[in-house]
PDB file of N, CA and C in Angstrom:
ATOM      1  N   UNK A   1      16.278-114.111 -39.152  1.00  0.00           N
ATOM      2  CA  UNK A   1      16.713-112.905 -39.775  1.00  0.00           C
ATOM      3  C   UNK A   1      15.571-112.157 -40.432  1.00  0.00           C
ATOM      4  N   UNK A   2      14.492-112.538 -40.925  1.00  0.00           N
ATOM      5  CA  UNK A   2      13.234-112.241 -41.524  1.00  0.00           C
ATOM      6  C   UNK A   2      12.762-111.596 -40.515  1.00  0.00           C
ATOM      7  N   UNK A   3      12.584-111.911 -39.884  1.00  0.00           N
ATOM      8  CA  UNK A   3      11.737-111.122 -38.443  1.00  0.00           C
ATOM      9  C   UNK A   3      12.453-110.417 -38.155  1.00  0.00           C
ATOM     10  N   UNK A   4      13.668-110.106 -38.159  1.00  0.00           N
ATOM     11  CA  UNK A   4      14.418-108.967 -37.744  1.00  0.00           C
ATOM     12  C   UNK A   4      14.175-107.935 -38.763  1.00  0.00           C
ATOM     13  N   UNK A   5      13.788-108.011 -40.066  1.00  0.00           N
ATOM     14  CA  UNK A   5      14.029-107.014 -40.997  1.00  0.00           C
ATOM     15  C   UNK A   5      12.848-106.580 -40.895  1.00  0.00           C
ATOM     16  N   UNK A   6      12.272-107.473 -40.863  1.00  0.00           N
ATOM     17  CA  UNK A   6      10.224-107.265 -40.764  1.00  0.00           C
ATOM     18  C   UNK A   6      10.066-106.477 -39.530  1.00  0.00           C
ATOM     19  N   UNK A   7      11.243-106.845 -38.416  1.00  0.00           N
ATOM     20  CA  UNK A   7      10.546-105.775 -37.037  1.00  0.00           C
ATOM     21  C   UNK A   7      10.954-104.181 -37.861  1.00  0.00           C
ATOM     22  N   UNK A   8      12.626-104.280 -38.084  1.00  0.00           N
ATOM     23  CA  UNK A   8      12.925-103.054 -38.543  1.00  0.00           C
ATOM     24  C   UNK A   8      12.037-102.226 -39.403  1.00  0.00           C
ATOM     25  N   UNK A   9      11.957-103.068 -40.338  1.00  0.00           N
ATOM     26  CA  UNK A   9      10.731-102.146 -41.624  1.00  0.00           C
ATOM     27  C   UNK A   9       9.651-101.170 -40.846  1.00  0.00           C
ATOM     28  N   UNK A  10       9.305-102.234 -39.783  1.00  0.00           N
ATOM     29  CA  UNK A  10       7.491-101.939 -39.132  1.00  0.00           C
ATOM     30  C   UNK A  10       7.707-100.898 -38.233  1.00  0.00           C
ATOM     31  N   UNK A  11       9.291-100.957 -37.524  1.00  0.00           N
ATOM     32  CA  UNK A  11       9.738 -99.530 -36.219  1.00  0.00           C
ATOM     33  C   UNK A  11       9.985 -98.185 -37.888  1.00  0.00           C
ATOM     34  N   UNK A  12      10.697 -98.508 -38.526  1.00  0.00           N
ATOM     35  CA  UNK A  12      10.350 -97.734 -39.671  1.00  0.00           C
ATOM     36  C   UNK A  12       9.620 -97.305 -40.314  1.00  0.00           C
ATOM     37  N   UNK A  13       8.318 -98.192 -40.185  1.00  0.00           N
ATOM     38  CA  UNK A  13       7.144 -97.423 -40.907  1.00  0.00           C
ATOM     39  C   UNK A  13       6.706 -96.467 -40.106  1.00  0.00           C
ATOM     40  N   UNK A  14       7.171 -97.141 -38.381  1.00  0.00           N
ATOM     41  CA  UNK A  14       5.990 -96.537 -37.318  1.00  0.00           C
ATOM     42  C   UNK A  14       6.740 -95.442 -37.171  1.00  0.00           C
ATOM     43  N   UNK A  15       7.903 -95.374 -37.287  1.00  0.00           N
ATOM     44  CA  UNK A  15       8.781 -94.059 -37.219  1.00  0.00           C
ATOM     45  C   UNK A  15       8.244 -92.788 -38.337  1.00  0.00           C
ATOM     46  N   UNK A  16       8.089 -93.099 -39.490  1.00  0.00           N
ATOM     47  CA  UNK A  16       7.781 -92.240 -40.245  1.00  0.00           C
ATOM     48  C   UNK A  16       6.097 -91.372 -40.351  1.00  0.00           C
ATOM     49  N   UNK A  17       5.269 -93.279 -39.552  1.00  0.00           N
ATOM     50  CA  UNK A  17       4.330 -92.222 -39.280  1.00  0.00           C
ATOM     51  C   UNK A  17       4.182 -91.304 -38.166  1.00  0.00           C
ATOM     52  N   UNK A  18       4.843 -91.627 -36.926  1.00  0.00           N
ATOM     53  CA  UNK A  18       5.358 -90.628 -35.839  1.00  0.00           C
ATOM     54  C   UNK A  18       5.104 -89.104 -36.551  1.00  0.00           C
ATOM     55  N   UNK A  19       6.823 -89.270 -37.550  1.00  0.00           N
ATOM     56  CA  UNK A  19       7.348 -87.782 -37.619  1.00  0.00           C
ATOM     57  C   UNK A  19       5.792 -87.327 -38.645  1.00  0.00           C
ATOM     58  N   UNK A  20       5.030 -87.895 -39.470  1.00  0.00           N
ATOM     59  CA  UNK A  20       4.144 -87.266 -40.133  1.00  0.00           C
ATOM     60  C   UNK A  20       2.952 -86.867 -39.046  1.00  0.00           C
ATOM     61  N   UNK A  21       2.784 -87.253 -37.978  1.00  0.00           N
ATOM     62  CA  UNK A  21       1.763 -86.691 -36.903  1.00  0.00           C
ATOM     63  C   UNK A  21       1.896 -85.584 -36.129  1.00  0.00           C
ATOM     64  N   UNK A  22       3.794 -85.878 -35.890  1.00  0.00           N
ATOM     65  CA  UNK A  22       4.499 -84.771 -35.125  1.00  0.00           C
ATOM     66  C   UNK A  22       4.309 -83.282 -36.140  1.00  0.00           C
ATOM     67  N   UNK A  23       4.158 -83.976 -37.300  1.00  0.00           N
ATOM     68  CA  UNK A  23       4.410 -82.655 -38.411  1.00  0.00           C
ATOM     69  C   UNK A  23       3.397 -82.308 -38.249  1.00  0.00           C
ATOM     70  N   UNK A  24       2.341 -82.903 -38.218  1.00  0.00           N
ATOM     71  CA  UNK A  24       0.360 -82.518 -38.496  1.00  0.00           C
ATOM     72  C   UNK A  24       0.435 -81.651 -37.367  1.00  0.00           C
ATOM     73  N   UNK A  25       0.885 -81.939 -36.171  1.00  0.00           N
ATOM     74  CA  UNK A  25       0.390 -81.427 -35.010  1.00  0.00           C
ATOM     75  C   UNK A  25       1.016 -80.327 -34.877  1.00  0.00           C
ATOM     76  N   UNK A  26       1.998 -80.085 -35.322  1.00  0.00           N
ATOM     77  CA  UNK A  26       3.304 -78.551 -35.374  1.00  0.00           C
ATOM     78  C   UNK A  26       2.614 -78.036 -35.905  1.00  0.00           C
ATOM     79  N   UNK A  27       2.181 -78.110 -37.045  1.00  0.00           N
ATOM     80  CA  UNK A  27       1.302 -77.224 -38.116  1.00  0.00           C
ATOM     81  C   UNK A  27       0.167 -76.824 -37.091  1.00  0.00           C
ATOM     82  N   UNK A  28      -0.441 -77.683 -36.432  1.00  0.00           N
ATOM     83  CA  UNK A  28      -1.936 -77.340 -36.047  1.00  0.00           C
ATOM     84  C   UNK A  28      -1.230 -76.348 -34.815  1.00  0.00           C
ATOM     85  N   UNK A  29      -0.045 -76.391 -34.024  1.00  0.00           N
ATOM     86  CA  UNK A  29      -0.121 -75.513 -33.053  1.00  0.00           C
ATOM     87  C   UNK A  29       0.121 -74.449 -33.532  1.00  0.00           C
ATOM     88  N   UNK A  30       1.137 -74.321 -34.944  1.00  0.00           N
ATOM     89  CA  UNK A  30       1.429 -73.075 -35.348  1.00  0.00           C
ATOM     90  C   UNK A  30      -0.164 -72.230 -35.458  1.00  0.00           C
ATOM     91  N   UNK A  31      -1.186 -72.786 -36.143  1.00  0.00           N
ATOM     92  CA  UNK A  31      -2.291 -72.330 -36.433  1.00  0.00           C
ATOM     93  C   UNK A  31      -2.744 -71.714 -35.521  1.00  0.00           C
ATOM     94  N   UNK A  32      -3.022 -72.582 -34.381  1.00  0.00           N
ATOM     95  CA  UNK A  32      -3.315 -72.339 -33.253  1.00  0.00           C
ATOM     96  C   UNK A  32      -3.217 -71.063 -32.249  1.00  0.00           C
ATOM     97  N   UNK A  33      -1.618 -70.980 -32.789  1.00  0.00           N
ATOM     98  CA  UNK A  33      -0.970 -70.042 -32.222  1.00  0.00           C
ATOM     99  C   UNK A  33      -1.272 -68.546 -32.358  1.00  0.00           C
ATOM    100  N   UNK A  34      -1.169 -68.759 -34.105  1.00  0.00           N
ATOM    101  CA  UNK A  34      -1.673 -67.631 -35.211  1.00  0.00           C
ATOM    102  C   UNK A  34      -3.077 -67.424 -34.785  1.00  0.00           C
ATOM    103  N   UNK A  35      -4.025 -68.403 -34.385  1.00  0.00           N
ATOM    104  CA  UNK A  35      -5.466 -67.599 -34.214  1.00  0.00           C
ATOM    105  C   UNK A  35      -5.568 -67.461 -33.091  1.00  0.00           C
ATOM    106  N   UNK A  36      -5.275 -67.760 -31.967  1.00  0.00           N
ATOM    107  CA  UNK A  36      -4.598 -67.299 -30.561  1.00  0.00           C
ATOM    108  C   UNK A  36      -4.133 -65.380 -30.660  1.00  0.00           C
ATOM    109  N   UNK A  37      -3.119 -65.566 -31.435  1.00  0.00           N
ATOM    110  CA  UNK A  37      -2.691 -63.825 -31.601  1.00  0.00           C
ATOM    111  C   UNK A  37      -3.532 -63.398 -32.129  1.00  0.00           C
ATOM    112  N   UNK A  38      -4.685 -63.876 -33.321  1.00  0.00           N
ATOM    113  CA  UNK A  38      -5.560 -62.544 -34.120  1.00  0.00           C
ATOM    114  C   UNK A  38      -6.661 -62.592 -32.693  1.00  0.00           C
ATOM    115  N   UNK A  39      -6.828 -63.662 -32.167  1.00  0.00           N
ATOM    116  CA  UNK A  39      -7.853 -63.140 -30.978  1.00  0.00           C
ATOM    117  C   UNK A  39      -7.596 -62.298 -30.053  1.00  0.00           C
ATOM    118  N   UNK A  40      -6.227 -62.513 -29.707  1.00  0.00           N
ATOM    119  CA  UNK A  40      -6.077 -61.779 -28.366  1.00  0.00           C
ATOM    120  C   UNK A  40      -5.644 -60.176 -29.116  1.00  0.00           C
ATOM    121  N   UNK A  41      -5.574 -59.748 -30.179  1.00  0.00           N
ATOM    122  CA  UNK A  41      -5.452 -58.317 -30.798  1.00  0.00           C
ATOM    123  C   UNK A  41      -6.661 -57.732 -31.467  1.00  0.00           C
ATOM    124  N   UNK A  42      -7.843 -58.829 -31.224  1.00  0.00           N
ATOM    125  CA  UNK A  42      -9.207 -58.680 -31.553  1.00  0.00           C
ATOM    126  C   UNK A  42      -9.830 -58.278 -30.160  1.00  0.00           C
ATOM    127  N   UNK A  43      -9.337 -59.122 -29.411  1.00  0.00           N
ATOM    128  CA  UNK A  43      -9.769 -58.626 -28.167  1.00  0.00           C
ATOM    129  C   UNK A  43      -9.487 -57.127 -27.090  1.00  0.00           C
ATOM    130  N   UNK A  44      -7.988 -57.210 -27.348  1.00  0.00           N
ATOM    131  CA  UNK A  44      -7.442 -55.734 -27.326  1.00  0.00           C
ATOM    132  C   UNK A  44      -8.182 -54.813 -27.930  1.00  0.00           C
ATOM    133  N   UNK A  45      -8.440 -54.958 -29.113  1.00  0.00           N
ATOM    134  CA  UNK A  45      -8.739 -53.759 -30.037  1.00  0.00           C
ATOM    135  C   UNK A  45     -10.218 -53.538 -29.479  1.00  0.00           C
ATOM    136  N   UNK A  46     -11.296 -54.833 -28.600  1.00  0.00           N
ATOM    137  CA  UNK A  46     -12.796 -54.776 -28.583  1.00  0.00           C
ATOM    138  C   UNK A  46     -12.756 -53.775 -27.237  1.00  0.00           C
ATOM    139  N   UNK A  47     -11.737 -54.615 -26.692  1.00  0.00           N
ATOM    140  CA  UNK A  47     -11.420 -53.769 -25.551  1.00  0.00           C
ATOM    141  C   UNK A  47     -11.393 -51.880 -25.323  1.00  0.00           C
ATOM    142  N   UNK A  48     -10.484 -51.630 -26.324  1.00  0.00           N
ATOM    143  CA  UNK A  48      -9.936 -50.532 -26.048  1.00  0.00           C
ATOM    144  C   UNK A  48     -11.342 -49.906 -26.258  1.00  0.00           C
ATOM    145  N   UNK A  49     -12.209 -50.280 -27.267  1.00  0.00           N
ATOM    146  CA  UNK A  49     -13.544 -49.444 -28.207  1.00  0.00           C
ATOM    147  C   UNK A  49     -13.864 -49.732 -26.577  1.00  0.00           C
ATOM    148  N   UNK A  50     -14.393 -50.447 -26.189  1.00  0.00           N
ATOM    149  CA  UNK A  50     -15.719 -50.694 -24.722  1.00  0.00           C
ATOM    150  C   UNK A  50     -14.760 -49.511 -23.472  1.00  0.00           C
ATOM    151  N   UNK A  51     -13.516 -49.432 -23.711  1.00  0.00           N
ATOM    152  CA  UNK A  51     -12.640 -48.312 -22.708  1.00  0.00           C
ATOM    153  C   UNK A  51     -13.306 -47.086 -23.061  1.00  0.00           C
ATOM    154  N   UNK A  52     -13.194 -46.840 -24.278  1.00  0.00           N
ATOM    155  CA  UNK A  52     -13.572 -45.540 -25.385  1.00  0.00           C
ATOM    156  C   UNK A  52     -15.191 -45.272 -24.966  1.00  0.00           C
ATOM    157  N   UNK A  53     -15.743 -46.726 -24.860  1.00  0.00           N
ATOM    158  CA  UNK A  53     -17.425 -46.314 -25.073  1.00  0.00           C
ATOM    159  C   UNK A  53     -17.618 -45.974 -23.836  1.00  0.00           C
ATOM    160  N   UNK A  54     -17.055 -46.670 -22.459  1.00  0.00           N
ATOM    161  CA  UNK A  54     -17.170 -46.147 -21.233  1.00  0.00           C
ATOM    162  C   UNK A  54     -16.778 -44.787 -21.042  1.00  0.00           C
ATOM    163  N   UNK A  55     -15.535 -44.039 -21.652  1.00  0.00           N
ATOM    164  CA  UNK A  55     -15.890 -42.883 -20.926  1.00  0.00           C
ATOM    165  C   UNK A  55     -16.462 -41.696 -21.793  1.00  0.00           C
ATOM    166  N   UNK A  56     -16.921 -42.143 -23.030  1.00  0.00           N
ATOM    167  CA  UNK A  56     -18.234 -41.126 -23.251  1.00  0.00           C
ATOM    168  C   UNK A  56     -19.354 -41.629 -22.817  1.00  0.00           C
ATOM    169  N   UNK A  57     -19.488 -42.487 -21.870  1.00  0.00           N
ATOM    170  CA  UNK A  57     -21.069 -43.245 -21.201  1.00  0.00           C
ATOM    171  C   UNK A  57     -20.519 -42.297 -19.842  1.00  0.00           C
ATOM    172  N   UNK A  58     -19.508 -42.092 -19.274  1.00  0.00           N
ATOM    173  CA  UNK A  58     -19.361 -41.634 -18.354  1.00  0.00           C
ATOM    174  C   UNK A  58     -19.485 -39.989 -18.141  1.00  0.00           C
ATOM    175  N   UNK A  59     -18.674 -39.572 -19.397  1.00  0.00           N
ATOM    176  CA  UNK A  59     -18.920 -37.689 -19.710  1.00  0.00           C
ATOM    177  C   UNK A  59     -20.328 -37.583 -19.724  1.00  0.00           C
ATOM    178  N   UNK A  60     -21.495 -38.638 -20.887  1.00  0.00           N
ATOM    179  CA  UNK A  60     -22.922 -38.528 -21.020  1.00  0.00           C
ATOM    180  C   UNK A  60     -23.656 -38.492 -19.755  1.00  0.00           C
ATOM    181  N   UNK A  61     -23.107 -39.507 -18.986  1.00  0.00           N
ATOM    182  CA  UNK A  61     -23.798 -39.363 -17.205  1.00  0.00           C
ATOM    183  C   UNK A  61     -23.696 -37.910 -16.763  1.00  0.00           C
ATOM    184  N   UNK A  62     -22.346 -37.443 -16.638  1.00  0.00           N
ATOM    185  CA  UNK A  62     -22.092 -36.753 -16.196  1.00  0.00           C
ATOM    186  C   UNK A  62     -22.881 -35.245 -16.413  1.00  0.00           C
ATOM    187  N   UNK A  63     -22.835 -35.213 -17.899  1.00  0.00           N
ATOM    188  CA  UNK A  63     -23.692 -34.208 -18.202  1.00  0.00           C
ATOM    189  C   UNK A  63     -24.991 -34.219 -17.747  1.00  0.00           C
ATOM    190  N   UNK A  64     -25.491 -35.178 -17.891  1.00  0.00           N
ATOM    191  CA  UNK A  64     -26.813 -35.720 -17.632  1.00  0.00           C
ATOM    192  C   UNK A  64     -27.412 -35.572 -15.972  1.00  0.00           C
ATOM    193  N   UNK A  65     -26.198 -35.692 -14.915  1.00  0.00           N
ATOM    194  CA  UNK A  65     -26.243 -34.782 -13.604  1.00  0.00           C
ATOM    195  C   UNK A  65     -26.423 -33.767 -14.239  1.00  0.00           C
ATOM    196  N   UNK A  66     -25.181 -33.048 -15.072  1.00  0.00           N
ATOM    197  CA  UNK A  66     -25.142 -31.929 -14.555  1.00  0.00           C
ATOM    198  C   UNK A  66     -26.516 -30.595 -15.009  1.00  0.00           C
ATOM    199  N   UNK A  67     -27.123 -31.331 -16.328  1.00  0.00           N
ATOM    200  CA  UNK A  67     -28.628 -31.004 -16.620  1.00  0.00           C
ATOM    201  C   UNK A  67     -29.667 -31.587 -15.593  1.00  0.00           C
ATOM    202  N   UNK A  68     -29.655 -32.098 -14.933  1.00  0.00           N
ATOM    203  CA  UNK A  68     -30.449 -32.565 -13.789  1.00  0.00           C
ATOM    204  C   UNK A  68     -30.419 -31.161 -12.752  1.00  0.00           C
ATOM    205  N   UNK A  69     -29.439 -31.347 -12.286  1.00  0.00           N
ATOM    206  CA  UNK A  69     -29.146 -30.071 -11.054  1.00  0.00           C
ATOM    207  C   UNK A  69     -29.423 -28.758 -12.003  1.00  0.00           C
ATOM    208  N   UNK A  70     -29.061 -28.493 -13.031  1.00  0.00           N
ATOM    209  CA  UNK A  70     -29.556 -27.380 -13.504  1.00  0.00           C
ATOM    210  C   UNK A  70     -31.167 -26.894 -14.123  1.00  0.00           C
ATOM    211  N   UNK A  71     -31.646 -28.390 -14.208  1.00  0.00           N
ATOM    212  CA  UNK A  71     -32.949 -28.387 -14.208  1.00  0.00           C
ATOM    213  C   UNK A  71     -33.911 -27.916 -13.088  1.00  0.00           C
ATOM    214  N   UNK A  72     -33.121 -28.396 -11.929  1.00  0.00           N
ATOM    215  CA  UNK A  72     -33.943 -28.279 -10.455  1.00  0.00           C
ATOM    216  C   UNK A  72     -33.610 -27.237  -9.882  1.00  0.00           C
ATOM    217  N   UNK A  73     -32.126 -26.397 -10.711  1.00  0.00           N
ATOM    218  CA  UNK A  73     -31.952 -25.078 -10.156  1.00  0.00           C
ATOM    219  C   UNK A  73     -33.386 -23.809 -10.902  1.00  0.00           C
ATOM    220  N   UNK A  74     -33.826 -24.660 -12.005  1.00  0.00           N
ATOM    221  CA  UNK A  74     -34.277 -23.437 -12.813  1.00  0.00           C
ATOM    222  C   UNK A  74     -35.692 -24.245 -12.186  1.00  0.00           C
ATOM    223  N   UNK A  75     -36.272 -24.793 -12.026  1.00  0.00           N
ATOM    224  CA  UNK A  75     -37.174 -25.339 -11.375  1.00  0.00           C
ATOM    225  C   UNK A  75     -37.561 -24.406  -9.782  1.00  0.00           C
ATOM    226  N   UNK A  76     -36.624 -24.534  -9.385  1.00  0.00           N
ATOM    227  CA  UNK A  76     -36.601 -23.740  -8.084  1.00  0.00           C
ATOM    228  C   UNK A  76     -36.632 -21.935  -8.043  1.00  0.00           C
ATOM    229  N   UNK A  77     -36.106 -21.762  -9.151  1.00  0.00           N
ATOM    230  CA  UNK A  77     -36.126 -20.164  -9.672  1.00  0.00           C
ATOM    231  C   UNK A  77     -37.507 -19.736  -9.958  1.00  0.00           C
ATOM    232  N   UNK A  78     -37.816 -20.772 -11.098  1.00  0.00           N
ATOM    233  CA  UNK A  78     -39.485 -20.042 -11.743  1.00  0.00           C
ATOM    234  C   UNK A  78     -40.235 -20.722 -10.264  1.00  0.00           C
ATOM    235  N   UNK A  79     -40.286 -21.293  -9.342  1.00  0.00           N
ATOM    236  CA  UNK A  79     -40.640 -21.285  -7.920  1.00  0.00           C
ATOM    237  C   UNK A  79     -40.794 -20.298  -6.957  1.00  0.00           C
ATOM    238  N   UNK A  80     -39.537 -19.469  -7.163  1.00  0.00           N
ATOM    239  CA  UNK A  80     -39.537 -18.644  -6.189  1.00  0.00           C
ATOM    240  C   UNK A  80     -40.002 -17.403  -7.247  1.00  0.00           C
ATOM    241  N   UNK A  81     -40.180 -17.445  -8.300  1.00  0.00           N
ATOM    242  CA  UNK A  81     -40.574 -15.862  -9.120  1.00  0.00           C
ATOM    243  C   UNK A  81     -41.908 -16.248  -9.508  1.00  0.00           C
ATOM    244  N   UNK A  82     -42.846 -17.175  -9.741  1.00  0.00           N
ATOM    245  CA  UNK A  82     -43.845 -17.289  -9.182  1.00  0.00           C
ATOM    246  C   UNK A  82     -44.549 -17.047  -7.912  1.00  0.00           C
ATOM    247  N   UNK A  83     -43.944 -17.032  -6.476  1.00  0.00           N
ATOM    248  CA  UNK A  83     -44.766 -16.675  -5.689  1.00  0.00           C
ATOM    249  C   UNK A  83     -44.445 -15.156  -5.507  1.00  0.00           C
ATOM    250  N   UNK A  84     -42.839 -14.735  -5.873  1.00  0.00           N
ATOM    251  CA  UNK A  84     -42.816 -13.318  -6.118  1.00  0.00           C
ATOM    252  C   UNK A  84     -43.888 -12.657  -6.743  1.00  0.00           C
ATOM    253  N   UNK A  85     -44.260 -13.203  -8.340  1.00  0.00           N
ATOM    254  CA  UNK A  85     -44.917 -12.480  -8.865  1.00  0.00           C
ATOM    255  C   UNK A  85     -46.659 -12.746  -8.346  1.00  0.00           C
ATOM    256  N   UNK A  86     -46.975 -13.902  -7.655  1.00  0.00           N
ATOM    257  CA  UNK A  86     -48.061 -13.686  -7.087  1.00  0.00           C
ATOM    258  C   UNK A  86     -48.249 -12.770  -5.893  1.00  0.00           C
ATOM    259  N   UNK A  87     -47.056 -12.484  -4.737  1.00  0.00           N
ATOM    260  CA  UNK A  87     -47.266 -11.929  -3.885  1.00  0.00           C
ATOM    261  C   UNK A  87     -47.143 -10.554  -4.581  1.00  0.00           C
ATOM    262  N   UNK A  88     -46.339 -10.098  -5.216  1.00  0.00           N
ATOM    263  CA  UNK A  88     -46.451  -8.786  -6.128  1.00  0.00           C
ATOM    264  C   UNK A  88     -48.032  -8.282  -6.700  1.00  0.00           C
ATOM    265  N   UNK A  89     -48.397  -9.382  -7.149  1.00  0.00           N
ATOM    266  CA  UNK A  89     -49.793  -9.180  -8.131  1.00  0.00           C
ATOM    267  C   UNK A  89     -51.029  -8.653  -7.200  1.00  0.00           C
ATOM    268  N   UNK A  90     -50.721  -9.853  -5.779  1.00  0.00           N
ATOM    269  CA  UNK A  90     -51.826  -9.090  -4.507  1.00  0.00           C
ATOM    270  C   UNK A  90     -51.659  -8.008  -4.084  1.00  0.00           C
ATOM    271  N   UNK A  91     -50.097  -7.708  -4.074  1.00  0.00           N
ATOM    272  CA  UNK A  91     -49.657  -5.880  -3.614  1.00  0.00           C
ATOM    273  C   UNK A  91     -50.976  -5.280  -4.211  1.00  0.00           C
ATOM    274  N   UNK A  92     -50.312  -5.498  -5.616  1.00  0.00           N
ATOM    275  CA  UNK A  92     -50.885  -4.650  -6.842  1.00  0.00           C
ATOM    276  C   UNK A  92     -52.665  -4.468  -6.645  1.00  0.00           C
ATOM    277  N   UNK A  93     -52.738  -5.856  -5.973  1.00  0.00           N
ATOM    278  CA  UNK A  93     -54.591  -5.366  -6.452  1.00  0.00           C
ATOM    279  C   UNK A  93     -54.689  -4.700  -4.789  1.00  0.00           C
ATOM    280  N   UNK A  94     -54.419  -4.905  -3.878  1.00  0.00           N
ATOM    281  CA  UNK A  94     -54.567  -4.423  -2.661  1.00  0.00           C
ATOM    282  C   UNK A  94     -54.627  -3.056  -2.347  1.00  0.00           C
ATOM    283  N   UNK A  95     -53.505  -2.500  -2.819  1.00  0.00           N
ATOM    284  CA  UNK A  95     -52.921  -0.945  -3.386  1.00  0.00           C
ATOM    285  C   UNK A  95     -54.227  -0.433  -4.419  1.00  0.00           C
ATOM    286  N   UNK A  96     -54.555  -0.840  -5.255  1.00  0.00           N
ATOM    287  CA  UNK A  96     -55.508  -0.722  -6.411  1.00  0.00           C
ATOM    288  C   UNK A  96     -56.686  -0.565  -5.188  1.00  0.00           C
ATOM    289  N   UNK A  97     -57.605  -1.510  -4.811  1.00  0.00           N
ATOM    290  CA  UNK A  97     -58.395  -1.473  -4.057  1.00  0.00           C
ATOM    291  C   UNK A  97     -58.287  -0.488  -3.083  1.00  0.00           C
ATOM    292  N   UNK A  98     -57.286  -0.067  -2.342  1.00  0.00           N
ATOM    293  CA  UNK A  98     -57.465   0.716  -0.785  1.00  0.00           C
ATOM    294  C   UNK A  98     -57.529   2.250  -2.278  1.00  0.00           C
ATOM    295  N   UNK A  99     -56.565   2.064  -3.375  1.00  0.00           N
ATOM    296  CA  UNK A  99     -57.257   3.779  -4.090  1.00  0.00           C
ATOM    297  C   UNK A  99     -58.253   3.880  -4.453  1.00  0.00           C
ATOM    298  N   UNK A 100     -59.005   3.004  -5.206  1.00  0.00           N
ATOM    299  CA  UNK A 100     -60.685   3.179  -5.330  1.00  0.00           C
ATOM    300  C   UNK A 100     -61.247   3.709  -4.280  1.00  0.00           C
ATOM    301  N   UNK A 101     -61.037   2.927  -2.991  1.00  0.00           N
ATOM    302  CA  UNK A 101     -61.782   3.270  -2.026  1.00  0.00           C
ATOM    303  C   UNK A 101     -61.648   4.535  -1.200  1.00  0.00           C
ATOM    304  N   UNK A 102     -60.218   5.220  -1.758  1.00  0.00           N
ATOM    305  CA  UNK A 102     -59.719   6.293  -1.249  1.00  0.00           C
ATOM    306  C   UNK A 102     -60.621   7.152  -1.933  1.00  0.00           C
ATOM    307  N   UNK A 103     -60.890   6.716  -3.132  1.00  0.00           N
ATOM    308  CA  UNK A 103     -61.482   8.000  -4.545  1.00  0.00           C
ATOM    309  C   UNK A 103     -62.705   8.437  -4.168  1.00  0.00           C
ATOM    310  N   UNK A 104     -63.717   6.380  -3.609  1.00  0.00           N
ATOM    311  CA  UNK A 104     -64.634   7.242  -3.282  1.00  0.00           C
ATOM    312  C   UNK A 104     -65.569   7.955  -1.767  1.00  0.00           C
ATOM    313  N   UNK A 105     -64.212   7.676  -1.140  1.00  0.00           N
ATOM    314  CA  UNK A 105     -64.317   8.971  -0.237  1.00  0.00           C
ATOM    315  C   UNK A 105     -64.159  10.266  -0.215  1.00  0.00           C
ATOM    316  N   UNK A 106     -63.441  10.546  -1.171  1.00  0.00           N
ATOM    317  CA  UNK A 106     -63.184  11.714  -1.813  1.00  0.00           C
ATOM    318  C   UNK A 106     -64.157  12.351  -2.334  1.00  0.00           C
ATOM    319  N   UNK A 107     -65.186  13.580  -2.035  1.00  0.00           N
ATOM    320  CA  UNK A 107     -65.820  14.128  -2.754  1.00  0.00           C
ATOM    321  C   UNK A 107     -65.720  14.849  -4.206  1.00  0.00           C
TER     322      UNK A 107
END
């Protein structure tokens, strides 16, 4: 009969420490759980900013063509009004030259 009470006591102790592990470990998943959700609404939130930062990285590109092409448009302008104004400038002295030479044939 001793050994029977002695097993009982010992499934009783082992019982109680069970439910105190089962308890430790509930607690730890609740925790778990809880820093599980602040991450994944930390992560959302890192998220949405890197969504946000992409598409002003994307408008900034964009502009950044679109000052490119307007660079190479005005590039190409003072190009072509440079040789305007050089082929203009030879008019100018050519014209200049054939009147001198008109003048001094001219008595």
């Amino acid at each position: 009969m001793a050994d029977g009470a002695r097993e009982r006591r010992e499934a009783i102790r082992q019982l109680a420490d069970l439910r105190r592990r089962l308890a430790t470990a509930e607690d730890a998943l609740a925790e778990a759980q809880a820093a599980s959700k602040r991450a994944e609404e930390a992560f959302d939130a890192a998220s949405g900013r890197f969504d946000d930062a992409e598409r002003v990285l994307d408008a900034a590109r964009e502009d950044r063509a679109q000052a490119r092409r307007n660079r190479y448009a005005a590039r190409q302008a003072y190009e072509r009004a440079s040789v305007t104004a050089d082929r203009l400038a030879r008019r100018v002295r050519e014209a200049s030259e054939r009147l001198d030479q008109a003048a001094e044939l001219t008595p």
